[in-house]
N, C-alpha and C. Protein backbone atom coordinates (compact mmCIF):
# COMPACT_ATOMS: atom_id res chain seq x y z
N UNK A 1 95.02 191.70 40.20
CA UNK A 1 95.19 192.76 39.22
C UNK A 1 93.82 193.08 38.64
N UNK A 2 93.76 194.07 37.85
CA UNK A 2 92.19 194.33 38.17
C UNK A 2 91.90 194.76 36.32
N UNK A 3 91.92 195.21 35.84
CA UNK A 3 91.57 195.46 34.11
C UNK A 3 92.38 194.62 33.80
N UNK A 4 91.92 194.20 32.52
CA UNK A 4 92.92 193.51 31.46
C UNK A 4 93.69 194.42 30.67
N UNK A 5 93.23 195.51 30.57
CA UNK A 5 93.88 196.79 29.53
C UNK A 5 94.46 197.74 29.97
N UNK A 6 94.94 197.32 31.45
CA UNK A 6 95.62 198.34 32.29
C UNK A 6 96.95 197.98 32.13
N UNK A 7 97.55 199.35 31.62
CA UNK A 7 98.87 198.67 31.32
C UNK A 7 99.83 198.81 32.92
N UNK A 8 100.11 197.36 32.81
CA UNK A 8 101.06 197.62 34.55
C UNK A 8 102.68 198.58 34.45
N UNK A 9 103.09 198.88 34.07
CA UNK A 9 103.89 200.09 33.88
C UNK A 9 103.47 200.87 34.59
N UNK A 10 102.55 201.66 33.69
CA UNK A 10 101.69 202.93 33.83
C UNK A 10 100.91 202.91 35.23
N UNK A 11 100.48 201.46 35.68
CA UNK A 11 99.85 201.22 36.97
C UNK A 11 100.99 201.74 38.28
N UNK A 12 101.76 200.93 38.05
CA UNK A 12 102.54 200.77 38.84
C UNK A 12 103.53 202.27 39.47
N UNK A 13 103.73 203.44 38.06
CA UNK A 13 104.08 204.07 38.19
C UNK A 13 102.99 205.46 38.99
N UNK A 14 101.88 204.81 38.34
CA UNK A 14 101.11 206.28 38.89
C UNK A 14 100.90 205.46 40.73
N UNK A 15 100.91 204.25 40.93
CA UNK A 15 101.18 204.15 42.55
C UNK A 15 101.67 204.38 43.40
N UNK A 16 102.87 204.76 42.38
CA UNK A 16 104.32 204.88 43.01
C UNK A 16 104.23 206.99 43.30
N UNK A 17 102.91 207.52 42.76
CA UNK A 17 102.90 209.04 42.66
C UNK A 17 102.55 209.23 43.25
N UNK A 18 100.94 208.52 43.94
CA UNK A 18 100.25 208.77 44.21
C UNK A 18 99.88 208.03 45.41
N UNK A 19 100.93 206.70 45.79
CA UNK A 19 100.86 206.23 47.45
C UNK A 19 99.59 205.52 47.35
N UNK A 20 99.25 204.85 46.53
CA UNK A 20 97.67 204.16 45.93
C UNK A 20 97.86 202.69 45.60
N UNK A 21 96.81 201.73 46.16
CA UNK A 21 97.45 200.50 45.24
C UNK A 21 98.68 199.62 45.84
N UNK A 22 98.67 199.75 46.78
CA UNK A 22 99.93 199.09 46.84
C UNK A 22 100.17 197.84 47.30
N UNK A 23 99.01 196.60 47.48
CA UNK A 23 99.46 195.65 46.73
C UNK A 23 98.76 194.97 45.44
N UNK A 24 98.20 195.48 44.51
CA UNK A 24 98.14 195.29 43.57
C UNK A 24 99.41 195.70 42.58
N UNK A 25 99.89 196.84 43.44
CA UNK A 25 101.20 197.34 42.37
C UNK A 25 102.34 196.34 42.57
N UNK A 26 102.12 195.48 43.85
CA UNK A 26 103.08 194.49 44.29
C UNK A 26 102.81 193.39 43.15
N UNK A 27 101.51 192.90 42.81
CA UNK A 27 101.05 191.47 41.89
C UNK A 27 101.77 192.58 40.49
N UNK A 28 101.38 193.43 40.31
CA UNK A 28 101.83 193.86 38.55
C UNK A 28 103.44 193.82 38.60
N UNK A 29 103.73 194.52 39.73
CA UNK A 29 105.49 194.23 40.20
C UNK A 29 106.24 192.99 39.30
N UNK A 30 105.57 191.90 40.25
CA UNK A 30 106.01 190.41 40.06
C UNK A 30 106.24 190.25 38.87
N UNK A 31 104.16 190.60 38.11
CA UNK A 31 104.53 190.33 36.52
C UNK A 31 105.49 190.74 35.68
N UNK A 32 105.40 192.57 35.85
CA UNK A 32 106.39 192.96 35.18
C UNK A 32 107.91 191.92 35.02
N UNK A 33 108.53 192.18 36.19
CA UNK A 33 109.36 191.58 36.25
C UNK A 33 109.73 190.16 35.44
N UNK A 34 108.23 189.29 35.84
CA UNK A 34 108.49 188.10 35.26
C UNK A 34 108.76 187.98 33.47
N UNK A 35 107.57 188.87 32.68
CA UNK A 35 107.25 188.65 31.59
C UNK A 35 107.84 189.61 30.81
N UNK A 36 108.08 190.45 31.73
CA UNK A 36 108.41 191.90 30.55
C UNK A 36 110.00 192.09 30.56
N UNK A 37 110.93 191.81 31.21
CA UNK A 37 111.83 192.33 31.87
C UNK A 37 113.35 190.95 30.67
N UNK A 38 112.51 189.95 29.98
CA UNK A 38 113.42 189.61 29.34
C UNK A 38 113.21 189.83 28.26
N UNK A 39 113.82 190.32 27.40
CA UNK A 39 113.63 190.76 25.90
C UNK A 39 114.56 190.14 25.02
N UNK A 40 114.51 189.73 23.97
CA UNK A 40 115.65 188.83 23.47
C UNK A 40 115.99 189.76 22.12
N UNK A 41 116.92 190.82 21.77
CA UNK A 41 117.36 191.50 20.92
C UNK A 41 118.13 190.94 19.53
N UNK A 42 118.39 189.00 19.77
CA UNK A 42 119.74 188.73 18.91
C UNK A 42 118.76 188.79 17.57
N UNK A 43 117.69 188.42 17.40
CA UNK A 43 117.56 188.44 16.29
C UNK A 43 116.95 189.38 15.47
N UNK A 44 117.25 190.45 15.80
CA UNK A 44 116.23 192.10 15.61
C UNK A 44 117.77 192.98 15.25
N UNK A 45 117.08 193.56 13.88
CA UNK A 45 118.31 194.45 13.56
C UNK A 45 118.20 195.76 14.48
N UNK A 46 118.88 196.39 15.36
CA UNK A 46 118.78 197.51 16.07
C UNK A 46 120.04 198.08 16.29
N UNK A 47 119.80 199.72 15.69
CA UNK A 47 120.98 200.22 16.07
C UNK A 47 121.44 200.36 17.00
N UNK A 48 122.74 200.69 17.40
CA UNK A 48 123.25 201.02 18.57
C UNK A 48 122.21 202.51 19.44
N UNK A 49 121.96 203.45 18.72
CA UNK A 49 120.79 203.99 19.47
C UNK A 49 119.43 203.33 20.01
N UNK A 50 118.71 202.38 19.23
CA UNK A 50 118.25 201.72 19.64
C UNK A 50 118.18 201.02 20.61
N UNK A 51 119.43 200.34 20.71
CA UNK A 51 119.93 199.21 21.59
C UNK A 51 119.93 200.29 23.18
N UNK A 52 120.24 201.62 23.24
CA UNK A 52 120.53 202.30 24.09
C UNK A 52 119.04 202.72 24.56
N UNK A 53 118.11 203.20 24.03
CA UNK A 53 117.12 203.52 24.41
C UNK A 53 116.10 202.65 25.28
N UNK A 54 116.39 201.05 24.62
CA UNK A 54 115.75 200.09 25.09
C UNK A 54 116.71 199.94 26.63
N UNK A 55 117.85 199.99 26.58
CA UNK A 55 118.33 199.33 27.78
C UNK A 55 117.88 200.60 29.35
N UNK A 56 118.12 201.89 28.86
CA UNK A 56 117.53 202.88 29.73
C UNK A 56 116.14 202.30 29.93
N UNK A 57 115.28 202.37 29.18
CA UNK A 57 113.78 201.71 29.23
C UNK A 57 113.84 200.38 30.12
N UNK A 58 114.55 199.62 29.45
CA UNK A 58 114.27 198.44 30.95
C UNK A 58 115.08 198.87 32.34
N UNK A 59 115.72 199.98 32.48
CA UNK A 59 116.61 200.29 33.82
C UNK A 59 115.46 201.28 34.31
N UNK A 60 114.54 201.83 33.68
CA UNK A 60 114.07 202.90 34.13
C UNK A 60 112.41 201.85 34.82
N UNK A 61 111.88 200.85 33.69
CA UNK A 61 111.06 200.24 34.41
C UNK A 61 111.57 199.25 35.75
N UNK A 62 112.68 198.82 35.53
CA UNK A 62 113.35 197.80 36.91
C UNK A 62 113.27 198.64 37.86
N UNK A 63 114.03 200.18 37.81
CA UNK A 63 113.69 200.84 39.01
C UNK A 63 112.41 201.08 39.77
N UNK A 64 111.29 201.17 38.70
CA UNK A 64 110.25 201.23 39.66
C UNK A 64 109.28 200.09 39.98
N UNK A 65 109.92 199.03 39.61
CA UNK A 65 109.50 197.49 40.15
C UNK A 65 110.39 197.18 41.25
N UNK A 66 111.48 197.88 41.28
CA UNK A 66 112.35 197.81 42.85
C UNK A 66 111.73 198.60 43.52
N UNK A 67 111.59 199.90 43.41
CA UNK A 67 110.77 200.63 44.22
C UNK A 67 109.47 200.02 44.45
N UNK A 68 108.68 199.51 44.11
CA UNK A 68 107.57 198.78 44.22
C UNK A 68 108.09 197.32 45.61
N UNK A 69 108.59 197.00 45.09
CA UNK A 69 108.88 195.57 45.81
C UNK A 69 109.50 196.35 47.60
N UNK A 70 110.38 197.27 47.68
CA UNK A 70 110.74 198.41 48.83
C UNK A 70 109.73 199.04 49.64
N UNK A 71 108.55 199.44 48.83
CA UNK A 71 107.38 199.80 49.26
C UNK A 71 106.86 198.73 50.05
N UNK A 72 106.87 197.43 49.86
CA UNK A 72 105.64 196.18 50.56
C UNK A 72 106.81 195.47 50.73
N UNK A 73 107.82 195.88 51.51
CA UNK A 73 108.87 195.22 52.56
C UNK A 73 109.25 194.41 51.84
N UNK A 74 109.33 194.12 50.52
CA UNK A 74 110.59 192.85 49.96
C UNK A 74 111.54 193.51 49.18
N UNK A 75 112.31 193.56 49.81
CA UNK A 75 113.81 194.40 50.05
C UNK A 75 114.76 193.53 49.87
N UNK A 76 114.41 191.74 49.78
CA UNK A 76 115.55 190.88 49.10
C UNK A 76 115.35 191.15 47.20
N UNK A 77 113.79 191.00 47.28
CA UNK A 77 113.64 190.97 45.72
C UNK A 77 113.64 192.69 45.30
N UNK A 78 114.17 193.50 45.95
CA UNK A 78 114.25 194.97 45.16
C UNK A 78 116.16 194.88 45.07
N UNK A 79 116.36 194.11 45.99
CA UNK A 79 117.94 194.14 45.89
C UNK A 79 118.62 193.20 44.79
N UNK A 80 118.07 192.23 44.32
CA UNK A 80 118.26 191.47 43.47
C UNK A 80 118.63 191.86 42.21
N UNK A 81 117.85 193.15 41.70
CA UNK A 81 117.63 194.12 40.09
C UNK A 81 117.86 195.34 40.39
N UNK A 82 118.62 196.02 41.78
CA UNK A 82 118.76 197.21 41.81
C UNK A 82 120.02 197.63 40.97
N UNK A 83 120.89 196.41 41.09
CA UNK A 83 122.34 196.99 40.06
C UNK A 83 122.02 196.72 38.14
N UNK A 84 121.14 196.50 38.30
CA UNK A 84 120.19 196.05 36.71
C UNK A 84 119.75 198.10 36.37
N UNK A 85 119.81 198.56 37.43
CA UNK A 85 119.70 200.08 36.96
C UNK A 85 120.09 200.80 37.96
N UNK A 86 120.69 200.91 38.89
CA UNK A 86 120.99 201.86 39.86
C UNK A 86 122.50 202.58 39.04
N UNK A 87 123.02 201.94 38.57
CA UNK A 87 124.53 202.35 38.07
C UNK A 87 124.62 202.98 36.54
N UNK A 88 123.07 202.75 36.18
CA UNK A 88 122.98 203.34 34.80
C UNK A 88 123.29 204.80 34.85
N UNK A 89 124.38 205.01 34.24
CA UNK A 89 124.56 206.47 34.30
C UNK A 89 123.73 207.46 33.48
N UNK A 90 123.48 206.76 32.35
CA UNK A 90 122.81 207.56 31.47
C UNK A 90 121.22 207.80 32.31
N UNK A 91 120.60 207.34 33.03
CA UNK A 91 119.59 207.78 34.30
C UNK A 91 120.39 208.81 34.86
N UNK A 92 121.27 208.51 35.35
CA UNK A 92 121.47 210.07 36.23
C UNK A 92 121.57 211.26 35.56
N UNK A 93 121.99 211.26 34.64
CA UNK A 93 121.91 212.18 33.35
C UNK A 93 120.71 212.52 33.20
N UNK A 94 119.47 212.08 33.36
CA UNK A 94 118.30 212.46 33.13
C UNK A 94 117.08 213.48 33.50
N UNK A 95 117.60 214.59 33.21
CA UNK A 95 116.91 214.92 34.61
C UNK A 95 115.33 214.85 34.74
N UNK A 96 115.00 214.43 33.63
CA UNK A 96 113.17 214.35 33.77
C UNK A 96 112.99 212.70 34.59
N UNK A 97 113.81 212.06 34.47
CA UNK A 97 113.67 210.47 34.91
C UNK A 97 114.43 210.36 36.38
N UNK A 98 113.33 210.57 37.68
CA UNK A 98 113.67 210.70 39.01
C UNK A 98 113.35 209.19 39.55
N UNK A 99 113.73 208.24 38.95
CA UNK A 99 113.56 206.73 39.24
C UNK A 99 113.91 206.39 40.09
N UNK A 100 115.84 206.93 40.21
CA UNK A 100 116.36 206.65 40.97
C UNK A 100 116.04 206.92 42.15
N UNK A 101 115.89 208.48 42.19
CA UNK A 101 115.81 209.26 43.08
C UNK A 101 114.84 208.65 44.17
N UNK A 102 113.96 208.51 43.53
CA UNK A 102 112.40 207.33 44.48
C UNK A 102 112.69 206.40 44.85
N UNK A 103 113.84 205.70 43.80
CA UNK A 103 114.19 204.16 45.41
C UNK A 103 115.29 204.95 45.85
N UNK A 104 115.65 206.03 45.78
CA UNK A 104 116.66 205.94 47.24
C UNK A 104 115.70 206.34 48.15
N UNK A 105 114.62 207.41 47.88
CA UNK A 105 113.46 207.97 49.06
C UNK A 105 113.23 206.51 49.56
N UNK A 106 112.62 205.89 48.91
CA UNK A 106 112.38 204.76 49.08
C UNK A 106 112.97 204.07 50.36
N UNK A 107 114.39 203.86 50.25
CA UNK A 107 115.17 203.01 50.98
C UNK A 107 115.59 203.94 52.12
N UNK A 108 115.21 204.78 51.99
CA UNK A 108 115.86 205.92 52.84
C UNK A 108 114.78 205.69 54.25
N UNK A 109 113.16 205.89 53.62
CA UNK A 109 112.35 205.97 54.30
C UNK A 109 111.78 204.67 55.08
N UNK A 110 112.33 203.39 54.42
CA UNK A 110 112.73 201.88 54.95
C UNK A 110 113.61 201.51 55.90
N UNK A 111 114.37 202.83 55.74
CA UNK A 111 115.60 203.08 56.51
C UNK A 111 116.50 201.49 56.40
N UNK A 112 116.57 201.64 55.52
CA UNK A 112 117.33 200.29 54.62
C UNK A 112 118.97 201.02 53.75
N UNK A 113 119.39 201.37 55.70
CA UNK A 113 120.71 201.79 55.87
C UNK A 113 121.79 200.95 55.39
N UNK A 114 121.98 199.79 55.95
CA UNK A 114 123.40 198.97 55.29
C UNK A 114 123.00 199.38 53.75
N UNK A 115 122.26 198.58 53.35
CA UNK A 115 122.49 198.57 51.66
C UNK A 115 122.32 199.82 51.09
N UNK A 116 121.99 200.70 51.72
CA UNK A 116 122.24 202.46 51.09
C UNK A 116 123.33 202.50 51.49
N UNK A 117 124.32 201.96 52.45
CA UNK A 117 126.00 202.44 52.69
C UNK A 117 126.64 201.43 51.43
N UNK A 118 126.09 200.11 50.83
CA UNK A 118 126.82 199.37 49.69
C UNK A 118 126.54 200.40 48.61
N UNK A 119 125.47 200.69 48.32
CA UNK A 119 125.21 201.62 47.16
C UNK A 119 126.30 202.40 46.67
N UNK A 120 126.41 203.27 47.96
CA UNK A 120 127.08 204.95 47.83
C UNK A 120 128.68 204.40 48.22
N UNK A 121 129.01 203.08 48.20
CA UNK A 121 130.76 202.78 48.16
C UNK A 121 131.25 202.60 46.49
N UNK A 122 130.12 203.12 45.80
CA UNK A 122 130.83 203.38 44.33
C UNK A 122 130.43 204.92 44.11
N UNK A 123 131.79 205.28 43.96
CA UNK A 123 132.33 206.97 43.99
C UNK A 123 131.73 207.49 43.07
N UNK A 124 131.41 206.94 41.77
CA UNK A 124 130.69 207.65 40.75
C UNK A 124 129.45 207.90 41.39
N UNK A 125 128.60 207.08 41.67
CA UNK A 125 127.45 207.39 41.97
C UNK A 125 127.22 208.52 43.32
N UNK A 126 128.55 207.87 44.10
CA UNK A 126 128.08 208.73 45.42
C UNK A 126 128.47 210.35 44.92
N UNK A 127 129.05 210.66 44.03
CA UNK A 127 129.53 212.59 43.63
C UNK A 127 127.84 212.66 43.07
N UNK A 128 127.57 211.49 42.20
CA UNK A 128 126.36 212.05 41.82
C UNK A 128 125.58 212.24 42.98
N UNK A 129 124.92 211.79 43.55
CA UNK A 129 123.93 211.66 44.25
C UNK A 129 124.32 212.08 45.99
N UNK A 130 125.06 212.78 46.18
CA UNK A 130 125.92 213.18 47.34
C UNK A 130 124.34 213.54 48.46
N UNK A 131 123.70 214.35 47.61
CA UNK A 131 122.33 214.80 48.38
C UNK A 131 121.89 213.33 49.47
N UNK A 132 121.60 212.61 48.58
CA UNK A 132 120.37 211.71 49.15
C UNK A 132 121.73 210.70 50.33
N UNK A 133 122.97 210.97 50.04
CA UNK A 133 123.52 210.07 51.21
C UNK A 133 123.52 211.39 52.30
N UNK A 134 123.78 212.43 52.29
CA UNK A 134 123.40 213.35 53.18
C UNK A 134 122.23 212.93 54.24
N UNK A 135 121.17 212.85 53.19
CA UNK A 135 119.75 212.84 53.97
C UNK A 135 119.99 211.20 54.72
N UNK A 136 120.63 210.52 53.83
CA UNK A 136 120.49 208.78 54.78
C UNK A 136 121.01 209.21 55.69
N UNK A 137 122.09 209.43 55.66
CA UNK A 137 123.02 209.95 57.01
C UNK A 137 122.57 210.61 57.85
N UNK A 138 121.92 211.75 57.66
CA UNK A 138 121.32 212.37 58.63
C UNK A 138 120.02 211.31 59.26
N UNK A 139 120.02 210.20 59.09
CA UNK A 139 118.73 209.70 59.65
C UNK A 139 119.05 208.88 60.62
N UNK A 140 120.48 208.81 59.91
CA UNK A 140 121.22 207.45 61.14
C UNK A 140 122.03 208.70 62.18
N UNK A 141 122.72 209.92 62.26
CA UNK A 141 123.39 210.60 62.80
C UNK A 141 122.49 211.71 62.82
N UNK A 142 121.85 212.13 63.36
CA UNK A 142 121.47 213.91 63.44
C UNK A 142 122.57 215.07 63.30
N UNK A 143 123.72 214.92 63.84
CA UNK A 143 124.74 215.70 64.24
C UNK A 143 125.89 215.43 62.43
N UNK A 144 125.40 214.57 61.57
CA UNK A 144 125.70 214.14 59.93
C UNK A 144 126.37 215.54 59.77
N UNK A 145 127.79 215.73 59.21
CA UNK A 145 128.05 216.89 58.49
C UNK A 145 127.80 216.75 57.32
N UNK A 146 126.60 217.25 56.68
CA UNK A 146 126.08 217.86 55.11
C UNK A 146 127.36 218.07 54.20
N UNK A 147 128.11 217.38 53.17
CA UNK A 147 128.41 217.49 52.18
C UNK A 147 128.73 218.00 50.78
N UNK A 148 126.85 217.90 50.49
CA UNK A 148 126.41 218.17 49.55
C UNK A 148 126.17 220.15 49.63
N UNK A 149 125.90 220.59 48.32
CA UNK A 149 125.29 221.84 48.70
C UNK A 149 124.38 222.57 49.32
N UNK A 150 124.14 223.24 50.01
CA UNK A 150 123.04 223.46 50.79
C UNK A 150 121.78 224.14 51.03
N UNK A 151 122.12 224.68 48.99
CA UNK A 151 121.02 225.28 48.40
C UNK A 151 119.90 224.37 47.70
N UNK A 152 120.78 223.41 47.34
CA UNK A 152 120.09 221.86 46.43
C UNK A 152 119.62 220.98 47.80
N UNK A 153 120.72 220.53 48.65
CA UNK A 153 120.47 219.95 49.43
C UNK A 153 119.14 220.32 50.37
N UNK A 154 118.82 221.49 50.63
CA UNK A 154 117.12 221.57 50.90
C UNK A 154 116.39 221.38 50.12
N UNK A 155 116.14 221.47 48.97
CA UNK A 155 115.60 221.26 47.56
C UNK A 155 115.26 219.77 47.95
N UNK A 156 116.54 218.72 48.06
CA UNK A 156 116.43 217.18 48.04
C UNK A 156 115.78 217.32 49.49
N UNK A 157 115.82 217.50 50.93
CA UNK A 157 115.18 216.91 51.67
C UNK A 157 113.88 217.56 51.61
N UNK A 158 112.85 218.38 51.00
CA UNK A 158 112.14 218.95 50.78
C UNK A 158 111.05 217.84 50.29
N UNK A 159 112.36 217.35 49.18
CA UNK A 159 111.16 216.33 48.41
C UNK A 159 110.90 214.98 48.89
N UNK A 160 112.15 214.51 50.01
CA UNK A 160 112.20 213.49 50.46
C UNK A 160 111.14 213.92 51.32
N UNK A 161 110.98 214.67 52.26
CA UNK A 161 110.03 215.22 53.03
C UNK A 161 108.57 215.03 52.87
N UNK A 162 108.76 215.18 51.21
CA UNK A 162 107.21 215.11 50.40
C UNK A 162 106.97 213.82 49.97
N UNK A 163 107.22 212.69 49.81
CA UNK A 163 107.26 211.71 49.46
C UNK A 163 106.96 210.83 51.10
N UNK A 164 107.78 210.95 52.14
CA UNK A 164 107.94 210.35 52.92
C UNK A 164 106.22 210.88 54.10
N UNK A 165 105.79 212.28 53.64
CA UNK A 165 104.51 212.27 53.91
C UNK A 165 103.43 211.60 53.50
N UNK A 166 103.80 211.35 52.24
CA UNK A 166 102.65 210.77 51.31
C UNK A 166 102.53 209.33 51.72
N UNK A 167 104.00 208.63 52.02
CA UNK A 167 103.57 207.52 52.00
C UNK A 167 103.40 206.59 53.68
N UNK A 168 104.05 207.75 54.30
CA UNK A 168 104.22 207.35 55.96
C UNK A 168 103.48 208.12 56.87
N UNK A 169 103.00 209.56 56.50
CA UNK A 169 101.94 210.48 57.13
C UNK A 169 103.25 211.72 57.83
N UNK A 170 104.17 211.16 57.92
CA UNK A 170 105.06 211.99 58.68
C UNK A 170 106.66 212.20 57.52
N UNK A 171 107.56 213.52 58.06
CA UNK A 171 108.73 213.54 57.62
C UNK A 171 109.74 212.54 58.10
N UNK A 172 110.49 212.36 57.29
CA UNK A 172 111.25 211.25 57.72
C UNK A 172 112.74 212.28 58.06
N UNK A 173 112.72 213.57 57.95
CA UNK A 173 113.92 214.66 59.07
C UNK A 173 113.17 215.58 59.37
């Protein structure tokens, strides 16, 4: 790890933008995870908004310490904390917070098919996110009948497209 005043969050996330770093973003990964990721609330008065903001905040940093760990092939330890935020609904609700969205590129572009078919066997998530099982599907089937809409649905492989350049040199459809 390289500054002392680098905050690994912020590291980790601009790696995750910018395809940079990536195993140092793996060592801040670890830390995060290790040091930051337990917080002990019982003895802190916090409202129920509170309590909500913080728990999005640790689902929104777990996601991109899973995405991190997906990136440098450890795909046991991204699977370990993916239900720690993959199911947070209030993320999907988000639309400025594309966390998710990056470990599914992520897993998509790992082609880390079985556990993208466990994912999308909970119905809530799969109406949400109908796009990105489209695009898995289409990676395992070419001949995939599309689902999703097909005005959005180019929109999503567009960006998967863009992501999967950045970090592989090529489209991944």
């Amino acid at each position: 790890m390289t500054q002392e005043n680098q905050d690994p969050i912020s590291f980790c996330n601009d790696a995750l933008q910018t395809a940079t770093n990536k195993e140092e973003a793996f060592e801040y990964a670890k830390f995060i995870e290790k040091h930051f990721m337990v917080i002990d609330v019982t003895n802190k008065n916090m409202s129920d908004e509170e309590l909500f903001e913080l728990s999005n905040l640790r689902s929104t940093v777990l996601a991109i310490v899973a995405t991190i760990y997906v990136w440098n092939d450890q795909l046991e330890l991204a699977q370990n904390i993916d239900s720690e935020f993959i199911y947070n609904k209030s993320l999907w609700e988000d639309e400025d917070n594309r966390v998710i969205d990056i470990y599914l590129i992520h897993l998509i572009i790992k082609k880390q098919i079985s556990h993208l078919k466990t994912i999308f066997k909970n119905e809530s998530f799969r109406k949400n996110y109908l796009h990105y099982e489209d695009i898995f599907m289409s990676v395992v089937d070419p001949k995939h009948e599309f689902k999703s809409n097909g005005g959005v649905f180019v929109n999503y492989v567009n960006r998967t497209n863009a992501y999967s350049r950045l970090f592989t040199g090529k489209n991944i459809l």
